[in-house]
PDB file of N, CA and C in Angstrom:
ATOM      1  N   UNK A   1       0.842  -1.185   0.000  1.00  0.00           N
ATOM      2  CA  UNK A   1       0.000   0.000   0.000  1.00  0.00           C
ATOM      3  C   UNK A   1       0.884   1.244   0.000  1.00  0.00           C
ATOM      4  N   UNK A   2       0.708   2.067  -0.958  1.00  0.00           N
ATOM      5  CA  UNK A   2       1.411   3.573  -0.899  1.00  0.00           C
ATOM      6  C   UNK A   2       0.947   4.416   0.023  1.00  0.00           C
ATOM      7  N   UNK A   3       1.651   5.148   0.758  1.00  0.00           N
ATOM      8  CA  UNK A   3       1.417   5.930   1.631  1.00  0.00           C
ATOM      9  C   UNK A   3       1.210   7.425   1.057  1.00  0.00           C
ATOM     10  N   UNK A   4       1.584   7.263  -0.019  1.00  0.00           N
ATOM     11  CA  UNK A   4       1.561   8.943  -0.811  1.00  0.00           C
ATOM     12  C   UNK A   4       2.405   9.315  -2.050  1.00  0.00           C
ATOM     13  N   UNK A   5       3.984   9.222  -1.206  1.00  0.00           N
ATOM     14  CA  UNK A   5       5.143   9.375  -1.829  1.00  0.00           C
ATOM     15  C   UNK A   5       6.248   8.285  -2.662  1.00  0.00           C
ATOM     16  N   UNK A   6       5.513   7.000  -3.108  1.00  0.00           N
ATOM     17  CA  UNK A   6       5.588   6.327  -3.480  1.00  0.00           C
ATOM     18  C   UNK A   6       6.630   5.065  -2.843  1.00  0.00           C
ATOM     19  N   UNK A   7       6.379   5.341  -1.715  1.00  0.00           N
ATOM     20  CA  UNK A   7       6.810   4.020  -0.843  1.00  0.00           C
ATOM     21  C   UNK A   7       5.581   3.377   0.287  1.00  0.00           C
ATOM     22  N   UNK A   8       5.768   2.346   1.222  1.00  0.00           N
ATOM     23  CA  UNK A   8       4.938   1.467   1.543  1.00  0.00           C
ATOM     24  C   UNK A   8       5.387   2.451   3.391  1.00  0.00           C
ATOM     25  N   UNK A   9       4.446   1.699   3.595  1.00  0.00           N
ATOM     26  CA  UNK A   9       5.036   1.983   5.287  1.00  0.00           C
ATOM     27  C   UNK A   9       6.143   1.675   5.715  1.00  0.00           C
ATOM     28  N   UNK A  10       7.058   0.951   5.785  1.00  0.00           N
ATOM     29  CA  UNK A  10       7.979   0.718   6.175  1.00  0.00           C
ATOM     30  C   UNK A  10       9.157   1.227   4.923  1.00  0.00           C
ATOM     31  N   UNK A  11       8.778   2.304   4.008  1.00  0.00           N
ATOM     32  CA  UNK A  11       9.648   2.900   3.398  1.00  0.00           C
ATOM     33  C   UNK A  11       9.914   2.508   1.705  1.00  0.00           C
ATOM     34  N   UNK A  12       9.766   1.343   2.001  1.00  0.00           N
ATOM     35  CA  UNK A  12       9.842   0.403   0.510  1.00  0.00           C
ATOM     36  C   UNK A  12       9.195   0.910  -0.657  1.00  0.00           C
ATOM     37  N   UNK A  13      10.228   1.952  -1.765  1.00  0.00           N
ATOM     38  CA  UNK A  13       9.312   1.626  -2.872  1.00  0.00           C
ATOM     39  C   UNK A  13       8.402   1.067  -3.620  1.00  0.00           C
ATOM     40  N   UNK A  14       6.911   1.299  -3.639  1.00  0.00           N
ATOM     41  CA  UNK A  14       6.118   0.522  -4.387  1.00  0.00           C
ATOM     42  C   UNK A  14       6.072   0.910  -5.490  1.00  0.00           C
ATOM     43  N   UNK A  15       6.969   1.612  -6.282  1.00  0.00           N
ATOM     44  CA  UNK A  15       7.144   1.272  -7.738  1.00  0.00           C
ATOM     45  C   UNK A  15       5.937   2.678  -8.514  1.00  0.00           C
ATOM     46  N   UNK A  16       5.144   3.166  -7.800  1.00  0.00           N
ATOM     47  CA  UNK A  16       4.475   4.588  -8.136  1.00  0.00           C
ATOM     48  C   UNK A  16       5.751   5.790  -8.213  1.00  0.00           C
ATOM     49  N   UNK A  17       5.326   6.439  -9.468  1.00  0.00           N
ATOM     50  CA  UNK A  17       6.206   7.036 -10.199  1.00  0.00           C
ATOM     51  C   UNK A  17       7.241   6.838 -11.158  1.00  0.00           C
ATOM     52  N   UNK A  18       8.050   5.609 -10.206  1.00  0.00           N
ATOM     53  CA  UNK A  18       9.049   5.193 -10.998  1.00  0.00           C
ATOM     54  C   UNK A  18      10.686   5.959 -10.771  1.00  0.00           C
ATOM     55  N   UNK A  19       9.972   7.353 -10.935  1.00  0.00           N
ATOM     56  CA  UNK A  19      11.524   8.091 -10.723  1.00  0.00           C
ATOM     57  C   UNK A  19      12.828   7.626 -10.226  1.00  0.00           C
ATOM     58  N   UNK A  20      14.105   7.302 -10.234  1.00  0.00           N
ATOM     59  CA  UNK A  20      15.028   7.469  -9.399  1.00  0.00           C
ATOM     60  C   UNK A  20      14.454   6.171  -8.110  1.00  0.00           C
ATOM     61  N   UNK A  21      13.541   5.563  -8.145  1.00  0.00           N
ATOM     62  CA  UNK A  21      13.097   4.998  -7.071  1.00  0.00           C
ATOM     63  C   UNK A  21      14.397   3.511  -7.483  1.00  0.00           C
ATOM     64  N   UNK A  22      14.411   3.209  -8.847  1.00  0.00           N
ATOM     65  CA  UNK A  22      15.290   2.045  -8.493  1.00  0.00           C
ATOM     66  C   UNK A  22      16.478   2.101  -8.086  1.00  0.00           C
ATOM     67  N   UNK A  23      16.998   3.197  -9.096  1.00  0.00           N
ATOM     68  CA  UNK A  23      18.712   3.634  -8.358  1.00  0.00           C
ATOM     69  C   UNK A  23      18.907   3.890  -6.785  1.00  0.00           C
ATOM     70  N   UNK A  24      17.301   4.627  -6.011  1.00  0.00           N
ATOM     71  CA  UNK A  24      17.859   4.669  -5.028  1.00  0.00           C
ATOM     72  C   UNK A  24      17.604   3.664  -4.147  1.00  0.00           C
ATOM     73  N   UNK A  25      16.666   2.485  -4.199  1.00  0.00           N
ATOM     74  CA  UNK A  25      16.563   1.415  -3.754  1.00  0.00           C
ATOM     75  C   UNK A  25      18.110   0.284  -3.754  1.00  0.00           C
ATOM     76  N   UNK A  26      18.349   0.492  -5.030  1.00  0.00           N
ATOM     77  CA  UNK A  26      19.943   0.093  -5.112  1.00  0.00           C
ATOM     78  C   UNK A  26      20.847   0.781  -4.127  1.00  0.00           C
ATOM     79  N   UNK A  27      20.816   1.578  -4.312  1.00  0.00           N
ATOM     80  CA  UNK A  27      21.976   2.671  -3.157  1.00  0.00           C
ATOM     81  C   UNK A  27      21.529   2.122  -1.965  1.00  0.00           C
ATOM     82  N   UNK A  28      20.501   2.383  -1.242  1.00  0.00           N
ATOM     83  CA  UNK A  28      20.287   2.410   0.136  1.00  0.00           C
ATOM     84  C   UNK A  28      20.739   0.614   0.589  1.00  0.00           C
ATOM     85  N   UNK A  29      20.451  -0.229  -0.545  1.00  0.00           N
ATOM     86  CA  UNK A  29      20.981  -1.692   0.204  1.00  0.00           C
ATOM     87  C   UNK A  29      22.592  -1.479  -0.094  1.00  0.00           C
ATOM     88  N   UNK A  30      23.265  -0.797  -1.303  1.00  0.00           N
ATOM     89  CA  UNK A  30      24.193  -0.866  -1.109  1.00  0.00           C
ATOM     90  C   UNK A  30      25.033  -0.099   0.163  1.00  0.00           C
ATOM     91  N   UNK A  31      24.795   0.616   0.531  1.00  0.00           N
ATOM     92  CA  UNK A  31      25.080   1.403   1.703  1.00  0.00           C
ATOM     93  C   UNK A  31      25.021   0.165   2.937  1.00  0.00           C
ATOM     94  N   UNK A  32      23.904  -0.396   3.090  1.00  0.00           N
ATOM     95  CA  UNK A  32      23.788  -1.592   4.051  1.00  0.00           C
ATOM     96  C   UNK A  32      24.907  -2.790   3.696  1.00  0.00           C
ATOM     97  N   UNK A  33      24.915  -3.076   2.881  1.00  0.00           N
ATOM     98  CA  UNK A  33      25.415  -3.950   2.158  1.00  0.00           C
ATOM     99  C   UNK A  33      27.947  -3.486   2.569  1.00  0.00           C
ATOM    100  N   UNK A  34      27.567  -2.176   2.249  1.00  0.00           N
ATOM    101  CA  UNK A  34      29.313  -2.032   2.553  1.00  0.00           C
ATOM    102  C   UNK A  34      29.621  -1.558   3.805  1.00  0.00           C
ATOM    103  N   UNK A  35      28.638  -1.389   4.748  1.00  0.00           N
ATOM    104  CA  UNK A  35      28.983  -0.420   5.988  1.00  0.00           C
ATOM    105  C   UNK A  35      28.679  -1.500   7.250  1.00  0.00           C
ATOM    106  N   UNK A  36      27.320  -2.484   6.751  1.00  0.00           N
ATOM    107  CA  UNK A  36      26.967  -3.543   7.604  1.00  0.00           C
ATOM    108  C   UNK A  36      25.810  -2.897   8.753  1.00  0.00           C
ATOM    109  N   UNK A  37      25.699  -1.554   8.191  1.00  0.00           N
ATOM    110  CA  UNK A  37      24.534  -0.515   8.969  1.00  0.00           C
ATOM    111  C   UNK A  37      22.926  -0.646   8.633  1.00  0.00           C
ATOM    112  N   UNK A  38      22.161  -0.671   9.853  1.00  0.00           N
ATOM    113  CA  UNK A  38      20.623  -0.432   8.973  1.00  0.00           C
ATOM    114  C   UNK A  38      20.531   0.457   8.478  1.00  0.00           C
ATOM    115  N   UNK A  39      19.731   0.245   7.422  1.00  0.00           N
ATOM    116  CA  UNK A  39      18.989   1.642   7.175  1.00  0.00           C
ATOM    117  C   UNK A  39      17.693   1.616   6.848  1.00  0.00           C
ATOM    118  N   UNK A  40      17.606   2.897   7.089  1.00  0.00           N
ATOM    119  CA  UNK A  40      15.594   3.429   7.563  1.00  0.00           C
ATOM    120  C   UNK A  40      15.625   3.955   5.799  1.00  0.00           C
ATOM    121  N   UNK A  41      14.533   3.406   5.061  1.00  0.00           N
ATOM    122  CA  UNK A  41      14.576   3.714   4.001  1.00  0.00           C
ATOM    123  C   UNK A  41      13.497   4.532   4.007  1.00  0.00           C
ATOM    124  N   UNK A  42      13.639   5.890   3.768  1.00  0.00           N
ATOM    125  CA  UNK A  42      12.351   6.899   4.480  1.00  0.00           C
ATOM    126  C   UNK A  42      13.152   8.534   4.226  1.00  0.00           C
ATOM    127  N   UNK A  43      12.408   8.944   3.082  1.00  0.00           N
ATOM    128  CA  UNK A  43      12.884  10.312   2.918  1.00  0.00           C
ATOM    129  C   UNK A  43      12.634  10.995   4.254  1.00  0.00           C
ATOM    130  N   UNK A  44      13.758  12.055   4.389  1.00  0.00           N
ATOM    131  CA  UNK A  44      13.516  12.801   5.978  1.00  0.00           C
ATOM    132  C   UNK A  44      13.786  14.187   5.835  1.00  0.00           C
ATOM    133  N   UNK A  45      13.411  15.683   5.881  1.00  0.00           N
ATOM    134  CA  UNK A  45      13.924  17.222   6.096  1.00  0.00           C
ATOM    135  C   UNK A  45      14.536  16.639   6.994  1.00  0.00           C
ATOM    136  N   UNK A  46      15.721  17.656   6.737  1.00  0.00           N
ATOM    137  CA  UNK A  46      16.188  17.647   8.556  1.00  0.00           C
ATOM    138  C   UNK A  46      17.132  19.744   7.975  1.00  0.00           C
ATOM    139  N   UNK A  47      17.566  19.981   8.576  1.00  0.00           N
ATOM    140  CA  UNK A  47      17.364  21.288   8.905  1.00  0.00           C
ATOM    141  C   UNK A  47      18.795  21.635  10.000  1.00  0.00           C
ATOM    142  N   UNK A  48      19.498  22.845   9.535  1.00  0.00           N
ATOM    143  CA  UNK A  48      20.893  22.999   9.743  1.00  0.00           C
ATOM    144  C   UNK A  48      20.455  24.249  11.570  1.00  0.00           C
ATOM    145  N   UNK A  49      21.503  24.349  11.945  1.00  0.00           N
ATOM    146  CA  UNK A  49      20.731  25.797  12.891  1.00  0.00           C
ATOM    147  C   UNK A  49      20.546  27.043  12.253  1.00  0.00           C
ATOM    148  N   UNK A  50      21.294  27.081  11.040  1.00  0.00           N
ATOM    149  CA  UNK A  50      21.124  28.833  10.127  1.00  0.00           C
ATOM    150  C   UNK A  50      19.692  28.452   9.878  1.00  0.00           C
ATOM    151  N   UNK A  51      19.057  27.326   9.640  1.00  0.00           N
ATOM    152  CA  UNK A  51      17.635  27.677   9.052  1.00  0.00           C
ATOM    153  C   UNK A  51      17.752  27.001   7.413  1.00  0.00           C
ATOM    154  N   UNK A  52      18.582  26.572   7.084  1.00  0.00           N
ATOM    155  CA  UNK A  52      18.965  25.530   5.593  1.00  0.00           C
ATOM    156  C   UNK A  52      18.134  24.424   5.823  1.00  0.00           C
ATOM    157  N   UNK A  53      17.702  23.772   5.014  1.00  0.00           N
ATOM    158  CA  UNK A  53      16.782  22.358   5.102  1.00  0.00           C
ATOM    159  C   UNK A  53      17.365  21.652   3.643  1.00  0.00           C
ATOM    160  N   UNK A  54      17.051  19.977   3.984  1.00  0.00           N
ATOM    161  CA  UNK A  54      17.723  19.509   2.815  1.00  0.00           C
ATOM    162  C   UNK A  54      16.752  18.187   3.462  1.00  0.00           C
ATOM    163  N   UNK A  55      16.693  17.151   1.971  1.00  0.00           N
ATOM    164  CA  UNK A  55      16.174  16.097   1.908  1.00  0.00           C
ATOM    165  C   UNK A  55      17.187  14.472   1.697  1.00  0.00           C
ATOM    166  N   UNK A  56      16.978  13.871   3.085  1.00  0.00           N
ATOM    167  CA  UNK A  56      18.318  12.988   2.301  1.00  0.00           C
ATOM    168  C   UNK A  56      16.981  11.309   2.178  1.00  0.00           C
ATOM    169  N   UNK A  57      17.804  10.614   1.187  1.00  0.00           N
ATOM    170  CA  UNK A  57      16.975   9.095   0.872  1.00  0.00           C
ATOM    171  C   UNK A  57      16.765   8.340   1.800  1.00  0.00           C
ATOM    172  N   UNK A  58      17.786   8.671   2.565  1.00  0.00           N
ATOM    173  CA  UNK A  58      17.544   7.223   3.964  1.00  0.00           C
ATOM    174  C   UNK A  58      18.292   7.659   4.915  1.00  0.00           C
ATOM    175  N   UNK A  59      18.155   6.869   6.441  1.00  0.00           N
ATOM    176  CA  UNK A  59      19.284   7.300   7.139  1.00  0.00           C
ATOM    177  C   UNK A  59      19.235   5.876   8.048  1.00  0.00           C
ATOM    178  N   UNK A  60      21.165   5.920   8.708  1.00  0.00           N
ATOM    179  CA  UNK A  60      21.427   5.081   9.459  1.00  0.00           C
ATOM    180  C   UNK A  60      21.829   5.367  10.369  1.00  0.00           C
ATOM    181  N   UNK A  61      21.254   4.313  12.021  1.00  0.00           N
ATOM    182  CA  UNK A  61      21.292   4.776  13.014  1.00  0.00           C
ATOM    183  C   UNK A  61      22.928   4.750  13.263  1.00  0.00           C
ATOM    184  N   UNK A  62      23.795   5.174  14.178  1.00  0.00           N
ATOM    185  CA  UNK A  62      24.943   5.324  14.353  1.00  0.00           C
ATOM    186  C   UNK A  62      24.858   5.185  16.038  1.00  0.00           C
ATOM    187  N   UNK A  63      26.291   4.408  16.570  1.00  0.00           N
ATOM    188  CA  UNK A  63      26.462   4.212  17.601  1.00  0.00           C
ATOM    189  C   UNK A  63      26.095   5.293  19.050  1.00  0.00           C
ATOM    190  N   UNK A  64      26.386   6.521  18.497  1.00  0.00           N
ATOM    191  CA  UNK A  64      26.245   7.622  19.476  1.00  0.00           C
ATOM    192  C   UNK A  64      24.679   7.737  20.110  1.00  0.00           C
ATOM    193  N   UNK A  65      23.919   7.509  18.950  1.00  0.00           N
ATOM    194  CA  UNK A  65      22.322   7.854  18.766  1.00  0.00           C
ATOM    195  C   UNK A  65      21.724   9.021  18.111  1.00  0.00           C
ATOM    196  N   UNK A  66      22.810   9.081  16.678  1.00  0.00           N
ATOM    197  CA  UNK A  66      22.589   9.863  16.075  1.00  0.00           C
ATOM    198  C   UNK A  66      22.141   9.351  14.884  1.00  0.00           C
ATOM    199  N   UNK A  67      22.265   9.946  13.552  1.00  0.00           N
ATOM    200  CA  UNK A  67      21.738   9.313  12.352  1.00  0.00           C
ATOM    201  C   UNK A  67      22.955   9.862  11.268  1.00  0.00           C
ATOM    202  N   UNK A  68      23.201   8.578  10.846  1.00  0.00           N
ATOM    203  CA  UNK A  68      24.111   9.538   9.033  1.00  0.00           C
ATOM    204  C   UNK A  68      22.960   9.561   7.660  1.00  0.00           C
ATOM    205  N   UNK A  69      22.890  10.501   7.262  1.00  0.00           N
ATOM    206  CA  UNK A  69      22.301  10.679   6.129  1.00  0.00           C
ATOM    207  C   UNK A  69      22.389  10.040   5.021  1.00  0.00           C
ATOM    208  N   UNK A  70      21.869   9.559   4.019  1.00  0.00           N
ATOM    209  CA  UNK A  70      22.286   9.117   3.220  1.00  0.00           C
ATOM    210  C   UNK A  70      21.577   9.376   2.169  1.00  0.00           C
ATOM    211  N   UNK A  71      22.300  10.323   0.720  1.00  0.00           N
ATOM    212  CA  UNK A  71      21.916  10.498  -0.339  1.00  0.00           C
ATOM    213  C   UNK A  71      22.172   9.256  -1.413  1.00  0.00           C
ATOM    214  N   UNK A  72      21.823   9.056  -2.308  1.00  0.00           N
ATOM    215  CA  UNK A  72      21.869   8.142  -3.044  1.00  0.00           C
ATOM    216  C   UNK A  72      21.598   9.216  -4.706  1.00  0.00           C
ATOM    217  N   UNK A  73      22.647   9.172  -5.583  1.00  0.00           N
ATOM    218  CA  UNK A  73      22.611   9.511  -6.722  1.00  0.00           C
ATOM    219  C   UNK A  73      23.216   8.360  -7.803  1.00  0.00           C
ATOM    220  N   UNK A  74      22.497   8.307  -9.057  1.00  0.00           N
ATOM    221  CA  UNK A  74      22.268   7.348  -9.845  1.00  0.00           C
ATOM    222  C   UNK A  74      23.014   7.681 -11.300  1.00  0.00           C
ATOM    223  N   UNK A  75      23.574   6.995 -11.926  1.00  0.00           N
ATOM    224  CA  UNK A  75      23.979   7.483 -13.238  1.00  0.00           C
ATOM    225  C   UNK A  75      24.957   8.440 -12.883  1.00  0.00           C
ATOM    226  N   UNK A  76      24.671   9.844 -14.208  1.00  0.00           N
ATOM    227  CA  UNK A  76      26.004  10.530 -13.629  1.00  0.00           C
ATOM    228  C   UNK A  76      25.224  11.587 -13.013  1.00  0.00           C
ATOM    229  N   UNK A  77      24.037  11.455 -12.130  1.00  0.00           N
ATOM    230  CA  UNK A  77      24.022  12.473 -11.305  1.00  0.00           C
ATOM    231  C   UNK A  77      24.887  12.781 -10.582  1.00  0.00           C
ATOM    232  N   UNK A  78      25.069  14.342  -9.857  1.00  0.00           N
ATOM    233  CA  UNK A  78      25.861  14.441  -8.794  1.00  0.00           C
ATOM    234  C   UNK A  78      25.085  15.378  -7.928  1.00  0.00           C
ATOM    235  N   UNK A  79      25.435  15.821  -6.674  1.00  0.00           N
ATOM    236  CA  UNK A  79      25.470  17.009  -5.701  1.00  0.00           C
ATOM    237  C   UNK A  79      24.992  17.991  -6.121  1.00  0.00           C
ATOM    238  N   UNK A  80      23.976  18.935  -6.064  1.00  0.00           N
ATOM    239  CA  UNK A  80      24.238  20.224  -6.472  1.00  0.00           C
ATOM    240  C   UNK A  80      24.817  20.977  -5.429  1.00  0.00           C
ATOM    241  N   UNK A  81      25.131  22.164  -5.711  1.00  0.00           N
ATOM    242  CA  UNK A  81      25.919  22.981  -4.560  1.00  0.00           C
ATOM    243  C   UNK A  81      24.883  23.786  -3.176  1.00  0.00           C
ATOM    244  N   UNK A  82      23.730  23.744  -3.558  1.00  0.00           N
ATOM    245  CA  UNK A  82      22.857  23.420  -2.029  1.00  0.00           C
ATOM    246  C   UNK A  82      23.268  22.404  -1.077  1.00  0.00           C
ATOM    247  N   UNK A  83      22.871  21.050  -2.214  1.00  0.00           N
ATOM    248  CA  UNK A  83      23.383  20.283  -1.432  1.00  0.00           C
ATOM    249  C   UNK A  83      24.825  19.544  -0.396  1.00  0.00           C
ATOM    250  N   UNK A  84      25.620  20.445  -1.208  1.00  0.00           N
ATOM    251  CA  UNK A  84      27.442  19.978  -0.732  1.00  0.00           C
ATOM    252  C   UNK A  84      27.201  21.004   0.415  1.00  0.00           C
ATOM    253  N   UNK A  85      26.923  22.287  -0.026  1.00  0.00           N
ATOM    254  CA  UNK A  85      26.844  23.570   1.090  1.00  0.00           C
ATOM    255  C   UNK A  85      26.022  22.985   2.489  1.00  0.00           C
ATOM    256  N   UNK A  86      25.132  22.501   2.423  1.00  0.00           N
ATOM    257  CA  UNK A  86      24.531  21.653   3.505  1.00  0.00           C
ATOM    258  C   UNK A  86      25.284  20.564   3.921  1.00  0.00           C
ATOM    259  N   UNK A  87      25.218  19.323   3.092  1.00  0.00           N
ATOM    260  CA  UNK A  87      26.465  18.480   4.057  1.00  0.00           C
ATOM    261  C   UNK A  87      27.980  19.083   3.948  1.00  0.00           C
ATOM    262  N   UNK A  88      28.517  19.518   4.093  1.00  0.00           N
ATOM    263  CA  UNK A  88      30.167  20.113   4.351  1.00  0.00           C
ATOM    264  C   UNK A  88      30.204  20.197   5.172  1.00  0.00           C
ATOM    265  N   UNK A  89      29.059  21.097   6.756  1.00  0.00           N
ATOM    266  CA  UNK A  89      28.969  21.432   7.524  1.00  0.00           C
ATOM    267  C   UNK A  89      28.708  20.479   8.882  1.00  0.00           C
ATOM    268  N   UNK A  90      27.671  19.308   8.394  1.00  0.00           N
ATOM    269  CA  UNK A  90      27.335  18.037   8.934  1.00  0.00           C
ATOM    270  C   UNK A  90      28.568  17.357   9.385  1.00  0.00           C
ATOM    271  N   UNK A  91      29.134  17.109   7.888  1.00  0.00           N
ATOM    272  CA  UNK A  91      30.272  16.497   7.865  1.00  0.00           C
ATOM    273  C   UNK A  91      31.422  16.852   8.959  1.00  0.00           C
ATOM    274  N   UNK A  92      30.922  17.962   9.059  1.00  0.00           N
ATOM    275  CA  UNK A  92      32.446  18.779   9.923  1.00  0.00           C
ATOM    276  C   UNK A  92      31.853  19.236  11.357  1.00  0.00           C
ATOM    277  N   UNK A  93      30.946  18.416  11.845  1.00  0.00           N
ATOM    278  CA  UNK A  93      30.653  18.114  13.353  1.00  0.00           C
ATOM    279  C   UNK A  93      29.297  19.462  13.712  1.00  0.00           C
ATOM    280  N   UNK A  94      28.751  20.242  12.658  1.00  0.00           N
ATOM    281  CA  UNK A  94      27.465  20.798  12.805  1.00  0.00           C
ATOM    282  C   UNK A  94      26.466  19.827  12.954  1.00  0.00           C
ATOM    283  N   UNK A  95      25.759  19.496  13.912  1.00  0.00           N
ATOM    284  CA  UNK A  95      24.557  18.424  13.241  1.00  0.00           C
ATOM    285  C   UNK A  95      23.099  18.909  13.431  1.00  0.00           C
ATOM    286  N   UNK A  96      22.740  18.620  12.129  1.00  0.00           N
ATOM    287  CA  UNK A  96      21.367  18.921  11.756  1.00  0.00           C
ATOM    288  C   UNK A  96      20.111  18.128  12.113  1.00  0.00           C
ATOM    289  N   UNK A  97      19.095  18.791  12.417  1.00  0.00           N
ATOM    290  CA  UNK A  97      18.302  18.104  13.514  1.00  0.00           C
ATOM    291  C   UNK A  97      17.056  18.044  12.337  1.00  0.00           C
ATOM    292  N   UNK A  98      15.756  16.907  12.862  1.00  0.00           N
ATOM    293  CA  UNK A  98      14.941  16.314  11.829  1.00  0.00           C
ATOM    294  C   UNK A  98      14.363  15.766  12.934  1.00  0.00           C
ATOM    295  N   UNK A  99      12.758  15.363  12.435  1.00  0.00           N
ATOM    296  CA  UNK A  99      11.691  14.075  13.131  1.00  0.00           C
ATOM    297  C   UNK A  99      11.778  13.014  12.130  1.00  0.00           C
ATOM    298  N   UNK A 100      12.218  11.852  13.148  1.00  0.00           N
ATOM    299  CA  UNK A 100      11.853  10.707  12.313  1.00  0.00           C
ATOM    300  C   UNK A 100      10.431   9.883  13.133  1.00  0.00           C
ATOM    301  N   UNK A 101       9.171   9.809  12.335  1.00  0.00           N
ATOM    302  CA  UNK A 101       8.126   9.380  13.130  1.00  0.00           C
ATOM    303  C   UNK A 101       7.801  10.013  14.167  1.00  0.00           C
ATOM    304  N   UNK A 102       7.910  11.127  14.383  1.00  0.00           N
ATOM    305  CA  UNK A 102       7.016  12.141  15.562  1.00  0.00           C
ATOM    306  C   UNK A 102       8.361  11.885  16.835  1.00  0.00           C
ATOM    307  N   UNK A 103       9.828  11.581  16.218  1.00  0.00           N
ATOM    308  CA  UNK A 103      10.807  11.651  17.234  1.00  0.00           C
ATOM    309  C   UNK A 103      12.089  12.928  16.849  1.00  0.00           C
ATOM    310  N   UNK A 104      12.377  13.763  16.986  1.00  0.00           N
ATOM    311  CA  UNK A 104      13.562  14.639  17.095  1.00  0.00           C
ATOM    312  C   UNK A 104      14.675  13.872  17.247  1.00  0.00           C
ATOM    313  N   UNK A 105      15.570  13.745  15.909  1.00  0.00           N
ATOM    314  CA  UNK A 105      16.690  13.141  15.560  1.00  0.00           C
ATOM    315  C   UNK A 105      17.626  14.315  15.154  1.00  0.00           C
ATOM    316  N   UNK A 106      19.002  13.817  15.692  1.00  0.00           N
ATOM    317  CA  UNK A 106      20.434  14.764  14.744  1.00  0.00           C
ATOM    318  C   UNK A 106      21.002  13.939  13.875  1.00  0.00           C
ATOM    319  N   UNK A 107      21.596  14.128  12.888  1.00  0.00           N
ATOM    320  CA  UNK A 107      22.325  13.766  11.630  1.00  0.00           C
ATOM    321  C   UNK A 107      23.633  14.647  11.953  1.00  0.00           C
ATOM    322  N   UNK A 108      24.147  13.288  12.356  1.00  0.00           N
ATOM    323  CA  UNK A 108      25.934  13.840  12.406  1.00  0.00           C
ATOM    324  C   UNK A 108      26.801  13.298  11.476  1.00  0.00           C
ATOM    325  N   UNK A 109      26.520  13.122  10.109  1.00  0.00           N
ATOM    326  CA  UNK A 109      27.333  12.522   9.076  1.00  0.00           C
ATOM    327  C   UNK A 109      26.277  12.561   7.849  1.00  0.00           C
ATOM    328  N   UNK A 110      27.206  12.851   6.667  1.00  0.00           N
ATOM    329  CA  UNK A 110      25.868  12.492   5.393  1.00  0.00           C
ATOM    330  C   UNK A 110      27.117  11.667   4.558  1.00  0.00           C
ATOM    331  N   UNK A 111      26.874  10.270   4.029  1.00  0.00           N
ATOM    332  CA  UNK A 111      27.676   9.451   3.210  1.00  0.00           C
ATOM    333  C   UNK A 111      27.097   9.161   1.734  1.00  0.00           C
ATOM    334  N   UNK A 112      27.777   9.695   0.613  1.00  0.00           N
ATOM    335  CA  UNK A 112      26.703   9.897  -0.630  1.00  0.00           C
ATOM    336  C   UNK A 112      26.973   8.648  -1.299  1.00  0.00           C
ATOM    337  N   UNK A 113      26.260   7.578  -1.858  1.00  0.00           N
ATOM    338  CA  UNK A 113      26.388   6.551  -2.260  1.00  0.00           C
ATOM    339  C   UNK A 113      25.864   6.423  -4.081  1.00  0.00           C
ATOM    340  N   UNK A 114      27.077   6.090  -5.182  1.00  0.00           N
ATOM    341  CA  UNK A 114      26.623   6.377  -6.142  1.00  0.00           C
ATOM    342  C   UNK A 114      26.607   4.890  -6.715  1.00  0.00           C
ATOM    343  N   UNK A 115      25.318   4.697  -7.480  1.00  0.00           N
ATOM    344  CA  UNK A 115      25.282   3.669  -8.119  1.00  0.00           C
ATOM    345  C   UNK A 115      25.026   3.553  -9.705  1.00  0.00           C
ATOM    346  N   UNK A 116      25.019   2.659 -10.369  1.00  0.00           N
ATOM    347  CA  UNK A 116      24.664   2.787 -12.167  1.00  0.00           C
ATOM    348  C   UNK A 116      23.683   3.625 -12.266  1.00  0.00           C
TER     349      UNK A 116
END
């Protein structure tokens, strides 16, 4: 069952739209797949303290009890410079705060995972 945005409840592409949904279904297991990390397959805002907001594909929980972000770009997409300008900062120990499921989460890492 679609929830809206063309995934199921538990995150899973159901194949509505089509877009980018396979490349990033690929990415997000590959990310699991090289790191040995879950991941919450579940688009998330999450939001810098200047007031910047950005959308990442998935995220994984991390030992501290934080979350790393995870973009997933396909082909020869890349980054645009919103987006690098937002994670650079993550990356470099700013962390950006988000609800996952009606819970207040930080994102202290974003790891960009590129696949075919």
């Amino acid at each position: 069952m679609d929830r809206g945005d063309g995934r199921d409840i538990y995150g899973r592409f159901t194949g509505r739209g089509g877009y980018g949904s396979s490349g990033e279904a690929l990415g997000l297991s590959e990310y699991e797949r090289l790191t040995g990390n879950v991941v919450i397959a579940q688009h998330i805002r999450v939001t810098l303290p200047d007031g910047t907001s950005r959308l990442y594909d998935g995220l994984s929980p991390q030992s501290d009890g934080t979350f790393e972000g995870i973009e997933v770009k396909s082909g020869t997409a890349s980054r645009n410079a919103q987006q690098r300008a937002f994670d650079d900062p993550v990356n470099s120990g700013t962390q950006a705060r988000g609800r996952l499921n009606g819970v207040d989460i930080a994102i202290s890492s974003v790891r960009v995972i590129r696949v075919p």
